[in-house]
N, C-alpha and C. Protein backbone atom coordinates (compact mmCIF):
# COMPACT_ATOMS: atom_id res chain seq x y z
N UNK A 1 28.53 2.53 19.69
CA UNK A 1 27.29 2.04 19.12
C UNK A 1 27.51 1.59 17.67
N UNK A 2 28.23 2.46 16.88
CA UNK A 2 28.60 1.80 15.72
C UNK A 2 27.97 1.68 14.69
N UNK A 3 26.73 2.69 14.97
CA UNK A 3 25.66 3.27 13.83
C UNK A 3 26.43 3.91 12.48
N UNK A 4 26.35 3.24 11.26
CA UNK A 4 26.91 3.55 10.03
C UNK A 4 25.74 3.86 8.86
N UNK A 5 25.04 4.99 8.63
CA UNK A 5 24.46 5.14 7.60
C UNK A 5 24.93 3.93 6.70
N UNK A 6 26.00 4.46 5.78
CA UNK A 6 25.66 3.46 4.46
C UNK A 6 25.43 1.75 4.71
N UNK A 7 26.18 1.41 5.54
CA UNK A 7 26.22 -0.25 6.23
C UNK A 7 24.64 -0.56 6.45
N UNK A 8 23.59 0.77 6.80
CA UNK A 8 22.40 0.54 7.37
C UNK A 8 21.47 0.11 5.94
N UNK A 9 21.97 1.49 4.88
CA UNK A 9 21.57 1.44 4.04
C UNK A 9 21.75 0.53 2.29
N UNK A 10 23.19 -0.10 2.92
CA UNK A 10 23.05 -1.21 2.19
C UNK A 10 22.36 -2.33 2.39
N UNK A 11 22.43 -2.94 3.84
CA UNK A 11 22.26 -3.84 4.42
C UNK A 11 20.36 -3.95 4.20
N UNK A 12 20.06 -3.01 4.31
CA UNK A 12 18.22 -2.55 3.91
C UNK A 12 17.98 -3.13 2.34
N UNK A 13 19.24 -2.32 1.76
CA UNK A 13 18.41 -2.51 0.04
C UNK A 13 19.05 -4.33 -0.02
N UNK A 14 19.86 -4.39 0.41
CA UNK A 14 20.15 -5.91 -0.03
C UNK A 14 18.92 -6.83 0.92
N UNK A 15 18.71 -6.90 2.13
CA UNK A 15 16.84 -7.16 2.52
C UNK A 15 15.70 -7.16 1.83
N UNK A 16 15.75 -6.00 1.04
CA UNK A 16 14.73 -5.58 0.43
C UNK A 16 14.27 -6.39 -0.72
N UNK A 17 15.81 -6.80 -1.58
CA UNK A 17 16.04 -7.64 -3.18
C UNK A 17 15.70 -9.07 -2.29
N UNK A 18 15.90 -9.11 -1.45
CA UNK A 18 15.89 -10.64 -0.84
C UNK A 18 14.76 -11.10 -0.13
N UNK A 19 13.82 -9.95 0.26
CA UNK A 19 12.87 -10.53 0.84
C UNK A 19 11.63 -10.32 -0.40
N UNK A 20 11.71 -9.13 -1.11
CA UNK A 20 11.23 -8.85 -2.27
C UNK A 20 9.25 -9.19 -2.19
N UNK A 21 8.90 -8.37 -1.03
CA UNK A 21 8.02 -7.99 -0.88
C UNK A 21 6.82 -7.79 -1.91
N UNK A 22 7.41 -6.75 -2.86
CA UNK A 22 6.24 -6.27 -3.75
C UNK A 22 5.82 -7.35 -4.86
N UNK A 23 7.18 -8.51 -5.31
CA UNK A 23 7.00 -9.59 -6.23
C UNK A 23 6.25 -10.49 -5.19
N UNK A 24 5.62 -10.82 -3.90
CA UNK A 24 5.10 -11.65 -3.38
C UNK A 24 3.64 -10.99 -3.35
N UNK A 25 3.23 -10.02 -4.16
CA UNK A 25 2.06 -9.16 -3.83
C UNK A 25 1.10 -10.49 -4.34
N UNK A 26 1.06 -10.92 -5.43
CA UNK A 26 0.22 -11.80 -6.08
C UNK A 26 -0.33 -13.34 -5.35
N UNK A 27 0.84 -13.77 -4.37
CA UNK A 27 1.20 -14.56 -3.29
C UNK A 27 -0.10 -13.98 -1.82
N UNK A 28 0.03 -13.06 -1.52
CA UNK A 28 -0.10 -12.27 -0.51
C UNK A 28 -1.95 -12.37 -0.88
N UNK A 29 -1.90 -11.86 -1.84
CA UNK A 29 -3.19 -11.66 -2.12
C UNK A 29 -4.58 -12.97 -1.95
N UNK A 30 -3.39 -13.75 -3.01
CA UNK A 30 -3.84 -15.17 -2.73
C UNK A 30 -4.31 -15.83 -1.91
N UNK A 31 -3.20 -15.47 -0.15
CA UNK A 31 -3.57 -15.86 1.07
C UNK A 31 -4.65 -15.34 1.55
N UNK A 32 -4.92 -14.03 1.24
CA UNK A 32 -5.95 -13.20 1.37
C UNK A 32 -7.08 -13.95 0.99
N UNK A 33 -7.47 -14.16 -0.11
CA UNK A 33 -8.44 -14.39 -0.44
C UNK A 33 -8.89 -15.85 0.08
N UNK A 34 -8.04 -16.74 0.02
CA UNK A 34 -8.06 -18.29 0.88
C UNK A 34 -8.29 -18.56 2.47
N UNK A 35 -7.94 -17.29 3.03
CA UNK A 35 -7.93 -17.41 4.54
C UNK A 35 -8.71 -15.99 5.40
N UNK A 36 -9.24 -14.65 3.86
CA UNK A 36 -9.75 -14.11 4.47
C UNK A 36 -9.36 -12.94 4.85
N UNK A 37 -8.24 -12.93 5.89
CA UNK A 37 -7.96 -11.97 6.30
C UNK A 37 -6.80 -11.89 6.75
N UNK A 38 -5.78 -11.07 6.83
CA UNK A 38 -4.09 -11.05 6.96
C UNK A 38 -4.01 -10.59 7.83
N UNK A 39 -3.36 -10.70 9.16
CA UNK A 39 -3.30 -9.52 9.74
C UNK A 39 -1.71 -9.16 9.86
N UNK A 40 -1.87 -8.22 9.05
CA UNK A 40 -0.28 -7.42 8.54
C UNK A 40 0.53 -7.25 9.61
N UNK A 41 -0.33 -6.17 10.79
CA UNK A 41 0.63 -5.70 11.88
C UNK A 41 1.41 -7.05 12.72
N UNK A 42 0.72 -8.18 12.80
CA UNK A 42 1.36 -9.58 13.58
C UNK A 42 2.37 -9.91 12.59
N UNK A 43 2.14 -10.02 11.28
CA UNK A 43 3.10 -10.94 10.43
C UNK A 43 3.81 -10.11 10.56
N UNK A 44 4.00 -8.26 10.14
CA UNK A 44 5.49 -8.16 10.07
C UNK A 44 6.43 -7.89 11.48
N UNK A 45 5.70 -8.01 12.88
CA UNK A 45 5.95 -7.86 13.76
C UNK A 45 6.67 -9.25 14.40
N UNK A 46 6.47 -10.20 14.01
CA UNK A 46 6.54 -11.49 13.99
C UNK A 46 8.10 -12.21 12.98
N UNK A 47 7.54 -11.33 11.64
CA UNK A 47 9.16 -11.50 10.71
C UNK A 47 9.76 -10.68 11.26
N UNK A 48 9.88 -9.42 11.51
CA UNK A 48 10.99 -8.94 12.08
C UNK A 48 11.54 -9.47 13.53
N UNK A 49 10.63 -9.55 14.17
CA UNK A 49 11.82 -11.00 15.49
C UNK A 49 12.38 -11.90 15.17
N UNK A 50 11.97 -12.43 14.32
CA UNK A 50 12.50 -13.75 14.26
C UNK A 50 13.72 -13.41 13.28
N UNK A 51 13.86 -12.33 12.54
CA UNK A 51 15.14 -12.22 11.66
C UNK A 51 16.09 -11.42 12.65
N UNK A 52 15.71 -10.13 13.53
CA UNK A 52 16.19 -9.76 14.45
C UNK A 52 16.87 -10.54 15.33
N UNK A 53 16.37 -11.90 15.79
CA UNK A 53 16.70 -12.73 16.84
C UNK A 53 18.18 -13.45 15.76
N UNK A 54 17.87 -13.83 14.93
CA UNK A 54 18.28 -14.29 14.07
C UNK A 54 20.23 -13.38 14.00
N UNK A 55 19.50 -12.17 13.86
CA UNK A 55 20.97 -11.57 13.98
C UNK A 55 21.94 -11.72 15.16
N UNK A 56 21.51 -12.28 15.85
CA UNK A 56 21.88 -12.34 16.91
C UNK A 56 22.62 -13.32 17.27
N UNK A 57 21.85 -14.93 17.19
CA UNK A 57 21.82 -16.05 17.50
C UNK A 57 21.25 -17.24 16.48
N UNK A 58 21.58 -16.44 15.26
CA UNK A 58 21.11 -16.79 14.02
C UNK A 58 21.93 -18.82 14.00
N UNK A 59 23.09 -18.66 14.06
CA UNK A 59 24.17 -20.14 13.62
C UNK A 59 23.92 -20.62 14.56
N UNK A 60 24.12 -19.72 15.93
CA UNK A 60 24.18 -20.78 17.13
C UNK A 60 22.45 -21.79 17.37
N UNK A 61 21.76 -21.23 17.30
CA UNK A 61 20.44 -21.80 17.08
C UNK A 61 20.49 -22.92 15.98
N UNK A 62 20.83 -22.60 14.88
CA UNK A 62 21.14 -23.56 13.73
C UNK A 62 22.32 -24.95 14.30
N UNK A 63 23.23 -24.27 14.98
CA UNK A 63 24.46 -25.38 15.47
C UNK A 63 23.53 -26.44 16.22
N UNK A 64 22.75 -25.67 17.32
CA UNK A 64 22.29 -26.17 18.46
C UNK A 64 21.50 -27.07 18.17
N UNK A 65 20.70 -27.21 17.26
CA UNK A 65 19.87 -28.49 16.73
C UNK A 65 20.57 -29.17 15.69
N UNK A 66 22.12 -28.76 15.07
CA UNK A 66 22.37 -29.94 14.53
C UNK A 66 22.46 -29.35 12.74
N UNK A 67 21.84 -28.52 12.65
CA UNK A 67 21.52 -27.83 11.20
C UNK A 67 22.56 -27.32 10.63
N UNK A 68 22.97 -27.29 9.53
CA UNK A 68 23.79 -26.31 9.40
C UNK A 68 23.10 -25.47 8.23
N UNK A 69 23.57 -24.17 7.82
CA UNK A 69 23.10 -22.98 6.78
C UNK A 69 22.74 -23.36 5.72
N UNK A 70 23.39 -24.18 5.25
CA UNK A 70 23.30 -24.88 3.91
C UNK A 70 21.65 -25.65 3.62
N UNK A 71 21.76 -26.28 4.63
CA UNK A 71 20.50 -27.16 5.29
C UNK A 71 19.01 -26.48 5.09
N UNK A 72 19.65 -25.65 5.88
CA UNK A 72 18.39 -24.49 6.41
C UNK A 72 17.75 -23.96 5.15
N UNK A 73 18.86 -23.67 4.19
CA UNK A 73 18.21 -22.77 2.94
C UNK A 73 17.70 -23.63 2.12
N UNK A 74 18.30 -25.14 1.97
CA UNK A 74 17.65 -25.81 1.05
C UNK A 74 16.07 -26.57 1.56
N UNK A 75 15.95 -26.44 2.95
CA UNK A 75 14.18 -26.89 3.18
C UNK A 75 13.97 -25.18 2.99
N UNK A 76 14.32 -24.38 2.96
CA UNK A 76 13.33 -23.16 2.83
C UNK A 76 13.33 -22.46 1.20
N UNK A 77 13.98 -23.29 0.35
CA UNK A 77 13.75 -23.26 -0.72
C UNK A 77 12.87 -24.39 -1.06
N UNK A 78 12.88 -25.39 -0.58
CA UNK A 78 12.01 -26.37 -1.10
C UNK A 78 10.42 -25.88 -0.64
N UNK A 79 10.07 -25.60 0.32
CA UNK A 79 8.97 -24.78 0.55
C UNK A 79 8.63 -23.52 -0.21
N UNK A 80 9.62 -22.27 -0.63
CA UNK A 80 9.25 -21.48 -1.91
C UNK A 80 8.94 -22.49 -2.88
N UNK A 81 9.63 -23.69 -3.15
CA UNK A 81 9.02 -23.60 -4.72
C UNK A 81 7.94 -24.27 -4.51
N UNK A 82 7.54 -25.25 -3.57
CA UNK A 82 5.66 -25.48 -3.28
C UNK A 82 4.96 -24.25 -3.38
N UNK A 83 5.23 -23.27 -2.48
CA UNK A 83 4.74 -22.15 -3.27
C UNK A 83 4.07 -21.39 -4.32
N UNK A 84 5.06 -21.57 -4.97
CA UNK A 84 5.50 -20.77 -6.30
C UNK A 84 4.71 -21.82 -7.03
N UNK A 85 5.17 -23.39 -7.20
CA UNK A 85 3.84 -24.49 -8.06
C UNK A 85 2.53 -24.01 -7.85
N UNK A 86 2.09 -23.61 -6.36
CA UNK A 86 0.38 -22.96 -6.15
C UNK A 86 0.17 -21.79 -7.09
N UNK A 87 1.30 -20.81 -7.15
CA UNK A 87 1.18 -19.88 -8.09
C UNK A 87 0.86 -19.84 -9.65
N UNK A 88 1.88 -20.89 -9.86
CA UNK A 88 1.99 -21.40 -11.36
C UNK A 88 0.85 -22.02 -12.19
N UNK A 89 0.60 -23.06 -11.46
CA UNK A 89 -0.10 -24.39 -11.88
C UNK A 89 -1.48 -24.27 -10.99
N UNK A 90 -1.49 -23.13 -10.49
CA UNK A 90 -3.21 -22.83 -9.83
C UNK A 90 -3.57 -23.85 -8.98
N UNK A 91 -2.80 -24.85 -8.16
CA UNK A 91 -3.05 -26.03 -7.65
C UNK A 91 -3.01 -25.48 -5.67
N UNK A 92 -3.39 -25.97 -4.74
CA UNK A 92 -3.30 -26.49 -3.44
C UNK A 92 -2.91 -27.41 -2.78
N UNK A 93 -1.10 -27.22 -2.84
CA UNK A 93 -0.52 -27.81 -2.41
C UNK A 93 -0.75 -28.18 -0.72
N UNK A 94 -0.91 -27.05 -0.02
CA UNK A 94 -1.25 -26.62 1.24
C UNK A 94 -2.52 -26.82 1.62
N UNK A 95 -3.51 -27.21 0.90
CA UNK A 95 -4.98 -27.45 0.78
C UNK A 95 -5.44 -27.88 2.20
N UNK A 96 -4.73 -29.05 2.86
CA UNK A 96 -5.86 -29.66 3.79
C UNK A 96 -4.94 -28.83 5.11
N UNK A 97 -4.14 -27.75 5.39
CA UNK A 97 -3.82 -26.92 6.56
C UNK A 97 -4.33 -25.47 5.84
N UNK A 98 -5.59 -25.36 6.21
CA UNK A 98 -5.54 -24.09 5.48
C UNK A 98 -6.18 -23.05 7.46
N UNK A 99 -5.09 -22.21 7.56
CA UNK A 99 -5.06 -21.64 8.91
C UNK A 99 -6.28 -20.79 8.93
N UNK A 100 -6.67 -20.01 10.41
CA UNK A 100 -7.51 -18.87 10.43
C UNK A 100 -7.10 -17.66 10.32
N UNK A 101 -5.65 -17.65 10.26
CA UNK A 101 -5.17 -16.44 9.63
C UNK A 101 -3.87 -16.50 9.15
N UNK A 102 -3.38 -16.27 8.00
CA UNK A 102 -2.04 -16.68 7.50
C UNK A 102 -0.79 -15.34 7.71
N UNK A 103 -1.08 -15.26 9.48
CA UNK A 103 0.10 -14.31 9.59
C UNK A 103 1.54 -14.96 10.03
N UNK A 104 1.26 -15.94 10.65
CA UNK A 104 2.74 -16.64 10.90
C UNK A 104 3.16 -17.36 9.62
N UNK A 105 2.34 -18.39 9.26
CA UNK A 105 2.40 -19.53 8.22
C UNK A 105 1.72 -19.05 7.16
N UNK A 106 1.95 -19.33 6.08
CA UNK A 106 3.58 -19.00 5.87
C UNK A 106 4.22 -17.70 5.36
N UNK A 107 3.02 -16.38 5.85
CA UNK A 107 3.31 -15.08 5.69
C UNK A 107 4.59 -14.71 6.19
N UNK A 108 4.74 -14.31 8.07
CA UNK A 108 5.77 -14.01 8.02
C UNK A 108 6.79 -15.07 8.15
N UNK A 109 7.20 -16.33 8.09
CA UNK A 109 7.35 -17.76 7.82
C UNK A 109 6.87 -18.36 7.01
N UNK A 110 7.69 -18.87 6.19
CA UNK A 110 8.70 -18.78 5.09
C UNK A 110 8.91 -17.12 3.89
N UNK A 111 7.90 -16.97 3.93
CA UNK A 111 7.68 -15.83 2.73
C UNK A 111 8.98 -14.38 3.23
N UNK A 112 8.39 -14.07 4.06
CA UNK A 112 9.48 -12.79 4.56
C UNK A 112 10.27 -12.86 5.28
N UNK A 113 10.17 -13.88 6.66
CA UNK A 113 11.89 -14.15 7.09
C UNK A 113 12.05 -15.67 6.67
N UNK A 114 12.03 -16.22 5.60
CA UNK A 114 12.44 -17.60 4.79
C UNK A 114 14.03 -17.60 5.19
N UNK A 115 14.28 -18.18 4.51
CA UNK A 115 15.72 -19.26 4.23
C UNK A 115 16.51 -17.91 4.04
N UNK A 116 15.95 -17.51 2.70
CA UNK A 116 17.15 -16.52 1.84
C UNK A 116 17.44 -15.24 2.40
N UNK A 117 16.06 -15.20 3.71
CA UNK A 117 16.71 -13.95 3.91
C UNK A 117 17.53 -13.79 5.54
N UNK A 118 17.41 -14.99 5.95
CA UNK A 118 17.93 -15.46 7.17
C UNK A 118 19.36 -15.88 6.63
N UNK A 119 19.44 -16.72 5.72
CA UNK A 119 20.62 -17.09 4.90
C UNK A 119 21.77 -15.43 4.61
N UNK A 120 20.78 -14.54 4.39
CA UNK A 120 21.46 -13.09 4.42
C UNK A 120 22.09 -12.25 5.48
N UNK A 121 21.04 -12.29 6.51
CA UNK A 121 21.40 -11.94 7.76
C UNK A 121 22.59 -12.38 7.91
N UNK A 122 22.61 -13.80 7.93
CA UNK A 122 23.77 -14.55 8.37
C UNK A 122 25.19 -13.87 8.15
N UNK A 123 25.30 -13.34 6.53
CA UNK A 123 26.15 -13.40 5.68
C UNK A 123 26.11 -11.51 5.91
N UNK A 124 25.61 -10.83 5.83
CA UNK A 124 25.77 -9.28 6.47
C UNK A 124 26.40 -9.28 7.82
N UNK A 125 26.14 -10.58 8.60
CA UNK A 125 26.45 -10.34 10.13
C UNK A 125 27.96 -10.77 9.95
N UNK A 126 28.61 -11.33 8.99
CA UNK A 126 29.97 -11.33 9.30
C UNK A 126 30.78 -10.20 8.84
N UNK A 127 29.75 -9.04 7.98
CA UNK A 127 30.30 -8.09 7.33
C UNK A 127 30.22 -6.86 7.95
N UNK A 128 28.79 -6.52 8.50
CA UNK A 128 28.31 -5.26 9.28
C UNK A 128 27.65 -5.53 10.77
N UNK A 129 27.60 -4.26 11.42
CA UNK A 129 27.58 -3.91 12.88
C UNK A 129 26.00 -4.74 13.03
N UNK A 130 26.04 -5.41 14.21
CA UNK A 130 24.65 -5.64 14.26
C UNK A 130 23.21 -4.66 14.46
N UNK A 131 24.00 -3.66 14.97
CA UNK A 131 22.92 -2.06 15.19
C UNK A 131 22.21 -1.63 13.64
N UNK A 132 23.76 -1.58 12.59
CA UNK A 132 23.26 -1.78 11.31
C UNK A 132 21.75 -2.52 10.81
N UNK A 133 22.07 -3.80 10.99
CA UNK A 133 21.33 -5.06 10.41
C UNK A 133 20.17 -4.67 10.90
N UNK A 134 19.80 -4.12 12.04
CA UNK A 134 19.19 -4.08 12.98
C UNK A 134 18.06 -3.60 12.55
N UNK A 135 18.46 -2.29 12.16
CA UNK A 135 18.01 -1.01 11.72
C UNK A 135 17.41 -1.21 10.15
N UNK A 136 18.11 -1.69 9.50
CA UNK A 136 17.59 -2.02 7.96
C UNK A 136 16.47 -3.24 8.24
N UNK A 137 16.63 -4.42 9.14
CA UNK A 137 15.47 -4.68 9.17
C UNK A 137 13.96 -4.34 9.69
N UNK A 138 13.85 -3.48 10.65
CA UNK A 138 13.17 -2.69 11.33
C UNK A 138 12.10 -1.89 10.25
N UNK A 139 13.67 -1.03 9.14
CA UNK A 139 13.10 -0.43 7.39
C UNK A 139 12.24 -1.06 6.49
N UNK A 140 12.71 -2.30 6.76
CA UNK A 140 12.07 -3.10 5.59
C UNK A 140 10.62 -3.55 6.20
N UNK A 141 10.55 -4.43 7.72
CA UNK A 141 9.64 -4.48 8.38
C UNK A 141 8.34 -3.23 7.89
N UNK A 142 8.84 -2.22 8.13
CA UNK A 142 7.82 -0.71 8.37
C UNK A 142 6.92 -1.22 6.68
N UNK A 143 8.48 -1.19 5.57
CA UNK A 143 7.69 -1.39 4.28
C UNK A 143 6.59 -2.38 3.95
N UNK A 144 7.36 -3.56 4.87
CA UNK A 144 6.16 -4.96 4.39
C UNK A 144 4.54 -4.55 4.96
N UNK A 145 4.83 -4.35 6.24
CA UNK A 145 3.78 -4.08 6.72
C UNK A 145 2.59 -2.80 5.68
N UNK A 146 3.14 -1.66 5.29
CA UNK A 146 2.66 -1.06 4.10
C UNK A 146 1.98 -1.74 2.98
N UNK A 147 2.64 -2.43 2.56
CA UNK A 147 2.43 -3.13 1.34
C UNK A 147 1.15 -4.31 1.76
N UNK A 148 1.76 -5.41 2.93
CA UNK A 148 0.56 -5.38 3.48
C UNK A 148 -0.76 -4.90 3.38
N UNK A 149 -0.82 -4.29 4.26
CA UNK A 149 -1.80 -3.56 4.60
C UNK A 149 -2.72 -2.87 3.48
N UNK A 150 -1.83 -2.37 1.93
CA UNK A 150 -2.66 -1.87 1.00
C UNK A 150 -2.94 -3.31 0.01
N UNK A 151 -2.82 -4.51 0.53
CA UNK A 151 -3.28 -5.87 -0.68
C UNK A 151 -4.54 -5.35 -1.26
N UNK A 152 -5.48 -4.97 -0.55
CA UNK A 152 -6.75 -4.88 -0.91
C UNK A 152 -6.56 -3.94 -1.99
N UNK A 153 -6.13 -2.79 -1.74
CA UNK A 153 -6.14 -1.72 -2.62
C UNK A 153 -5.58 -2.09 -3.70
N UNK A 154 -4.53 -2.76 -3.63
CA UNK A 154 -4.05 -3.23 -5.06
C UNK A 154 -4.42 -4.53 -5.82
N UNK A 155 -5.28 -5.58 -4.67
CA UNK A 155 -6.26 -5.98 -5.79
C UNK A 155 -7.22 -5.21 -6.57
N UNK A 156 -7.86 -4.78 -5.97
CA UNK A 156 -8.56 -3.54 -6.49
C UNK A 156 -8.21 -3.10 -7.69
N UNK A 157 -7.47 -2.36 -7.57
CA UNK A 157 -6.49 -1.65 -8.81
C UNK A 157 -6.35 -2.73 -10.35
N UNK A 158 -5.83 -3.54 -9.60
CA UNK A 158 -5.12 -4.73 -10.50
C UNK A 158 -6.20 -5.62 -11.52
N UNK A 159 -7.10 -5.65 -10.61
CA UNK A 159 -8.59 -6.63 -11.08
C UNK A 159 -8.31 -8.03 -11.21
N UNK A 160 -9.12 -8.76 -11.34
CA UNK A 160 -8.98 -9.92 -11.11
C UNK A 160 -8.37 -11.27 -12.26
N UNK A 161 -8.51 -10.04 -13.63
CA UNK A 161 -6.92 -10.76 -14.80
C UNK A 161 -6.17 -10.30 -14.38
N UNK A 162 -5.67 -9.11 -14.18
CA UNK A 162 -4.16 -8.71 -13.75
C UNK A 162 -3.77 -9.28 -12.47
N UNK A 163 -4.34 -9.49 -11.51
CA UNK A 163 -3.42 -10.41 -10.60
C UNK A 163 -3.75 -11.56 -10.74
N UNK A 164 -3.86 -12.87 -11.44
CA UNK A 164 -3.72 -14.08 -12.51
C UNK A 164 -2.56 -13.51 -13.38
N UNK A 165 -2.47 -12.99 -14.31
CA UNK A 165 -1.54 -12.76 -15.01
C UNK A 165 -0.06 -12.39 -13.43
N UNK A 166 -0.02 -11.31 -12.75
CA UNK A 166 0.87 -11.19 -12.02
C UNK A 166 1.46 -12.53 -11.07
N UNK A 167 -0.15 -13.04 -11.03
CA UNK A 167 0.44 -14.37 -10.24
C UNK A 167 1.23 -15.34 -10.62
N UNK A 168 0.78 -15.45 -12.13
CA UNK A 168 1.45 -16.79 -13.17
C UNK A 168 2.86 -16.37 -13.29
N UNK A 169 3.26 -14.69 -13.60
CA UNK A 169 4.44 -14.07 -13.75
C UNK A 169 5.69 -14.17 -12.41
N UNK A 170 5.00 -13.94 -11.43
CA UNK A 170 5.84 -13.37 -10.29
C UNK A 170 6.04 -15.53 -9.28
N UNK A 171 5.48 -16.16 -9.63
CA UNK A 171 5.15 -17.43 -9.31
C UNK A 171 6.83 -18.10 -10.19
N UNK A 172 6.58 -17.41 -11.44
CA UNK A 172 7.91 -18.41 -12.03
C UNK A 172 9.15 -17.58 -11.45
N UNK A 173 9.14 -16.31 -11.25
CA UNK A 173 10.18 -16.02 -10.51
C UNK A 173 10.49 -16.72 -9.49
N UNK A 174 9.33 -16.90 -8.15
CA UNK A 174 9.73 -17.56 -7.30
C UNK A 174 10.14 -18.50 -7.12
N UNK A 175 9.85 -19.56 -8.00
CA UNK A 175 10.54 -20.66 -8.73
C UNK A 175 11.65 -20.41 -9.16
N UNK A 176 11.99 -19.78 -9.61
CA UNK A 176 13.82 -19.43 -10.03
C UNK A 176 14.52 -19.14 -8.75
N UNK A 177 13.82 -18.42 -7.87
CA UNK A 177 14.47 -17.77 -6.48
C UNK A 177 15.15 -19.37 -5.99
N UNK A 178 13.60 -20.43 -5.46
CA UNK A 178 14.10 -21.38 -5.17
C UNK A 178 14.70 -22.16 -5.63
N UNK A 179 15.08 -21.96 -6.53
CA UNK A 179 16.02 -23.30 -7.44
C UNK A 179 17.20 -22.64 -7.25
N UNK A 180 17.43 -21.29 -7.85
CA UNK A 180 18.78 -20.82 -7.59
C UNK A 180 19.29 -20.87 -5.76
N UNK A 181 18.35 -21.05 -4.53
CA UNK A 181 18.93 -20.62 -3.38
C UNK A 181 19.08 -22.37 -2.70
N UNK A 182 18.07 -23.05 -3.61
CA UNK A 182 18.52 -24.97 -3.51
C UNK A 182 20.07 -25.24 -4.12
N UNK A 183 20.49 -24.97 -5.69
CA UNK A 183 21.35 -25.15 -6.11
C UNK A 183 22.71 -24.44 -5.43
N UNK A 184 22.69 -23.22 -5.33
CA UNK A 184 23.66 -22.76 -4.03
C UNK A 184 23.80 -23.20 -3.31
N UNK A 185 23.46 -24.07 -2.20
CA UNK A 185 23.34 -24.71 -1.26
C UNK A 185 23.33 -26.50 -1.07
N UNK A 186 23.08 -26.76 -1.92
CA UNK A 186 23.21 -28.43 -2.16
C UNK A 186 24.29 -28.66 -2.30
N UNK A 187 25.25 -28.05 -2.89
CA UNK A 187 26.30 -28.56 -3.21
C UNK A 187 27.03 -28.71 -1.03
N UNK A 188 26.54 -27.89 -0.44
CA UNK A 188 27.19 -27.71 0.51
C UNK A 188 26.33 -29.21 1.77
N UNK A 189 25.64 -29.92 1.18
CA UNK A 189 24.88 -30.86 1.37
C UNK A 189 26.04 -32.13 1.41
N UNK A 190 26.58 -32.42 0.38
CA UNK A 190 27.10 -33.99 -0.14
C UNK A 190 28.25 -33.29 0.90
N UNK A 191 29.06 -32.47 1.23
CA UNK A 191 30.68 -32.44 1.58
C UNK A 191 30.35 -33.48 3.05
């Protein structure tokens, strides 16, 4: 079986920096308030298949239409940083698709199994057991869904300057995420 604590438990915290959940709280909230209502248990039930599947049949899926990794991360960075501009610049980029519930689009798609963290999978799966990968995503899954699930409470908490201020803050990160996971990857564009 090939169950390795630390492999599980690296493979989790490096998920964790990469899918980076709690910096999308301001994001999350946002959708919340634009669409209403989240429903947590689908989105993270939903990101975790598709990154799960991913471990699996992650390249060959990518081969099979023609894509390659490089590819993949730079449209799923170009979508964080539309994003991240809604964050920044208070604008609606996404304005005229606005869904009845933002658990697939772009909750658990792009936001939690995006580019960078499929781009990861990828890159753990040539390093650790897939039971590993498996398992740390499953961990992280349990967390999103948590975090999820308490948005309300931590708007609440936060009030309605502090998540504006968190949004404007955690928005230019995401903007750095995508520029740094475009620029990694472009270069692998021109060869």
């Amino acid at each position: 079986m090939n169950f390795d604590f630390k492999e599980t438990a690296t493979a989790a915290l490096v998920l964790f920096a990469v899918i980076d959940i709690i910096g999308s709280i301001p994001l999350i909230i946002s959708l919340r308030q634009r669409v209403g209502h989240i429903q947590s248990e689908k989105a993270s039930v939903v990101a975790g298949i598709i990154m799960i599947v991913f471990v699996f049949l992650g390249e060959r899926i990518l081969h099979l239409i023609g894509i390659d990794v490089s590819s993949f991360a730079v449209a799923g960075s170009l979508v964080l940083f539309a994003l991240a501009l809604e964050m920044v610049l208070g604008v609606h980029i996404f304005k005229d698709e606005v869904p009845q519930s933002a658990a697939v689009f772009p909750l658990a798609f792009p936001l939690i199994a995006g580019a960078g963290s499929l781009t990861t999978i990828l890159s753990l799966r040539a390093e650790y057991h897939a039971i590993n990968i498996v398992t740390a995503i499953v961990l992280n899954m349990i967390f999103v869904f948590v975090v999820l699930k308490s948005s309300q409470r931590i708007e609440r908490f936060l009030g309605s300057n502090g998540i504006n201020i968190i949004r404007k803050i955690f928005g230019v990160v995401l903007l750095a995420i995508s520029i740094k996971l475009f620029a990694t990857n472009a270069g692998g564009l021109i060869d």
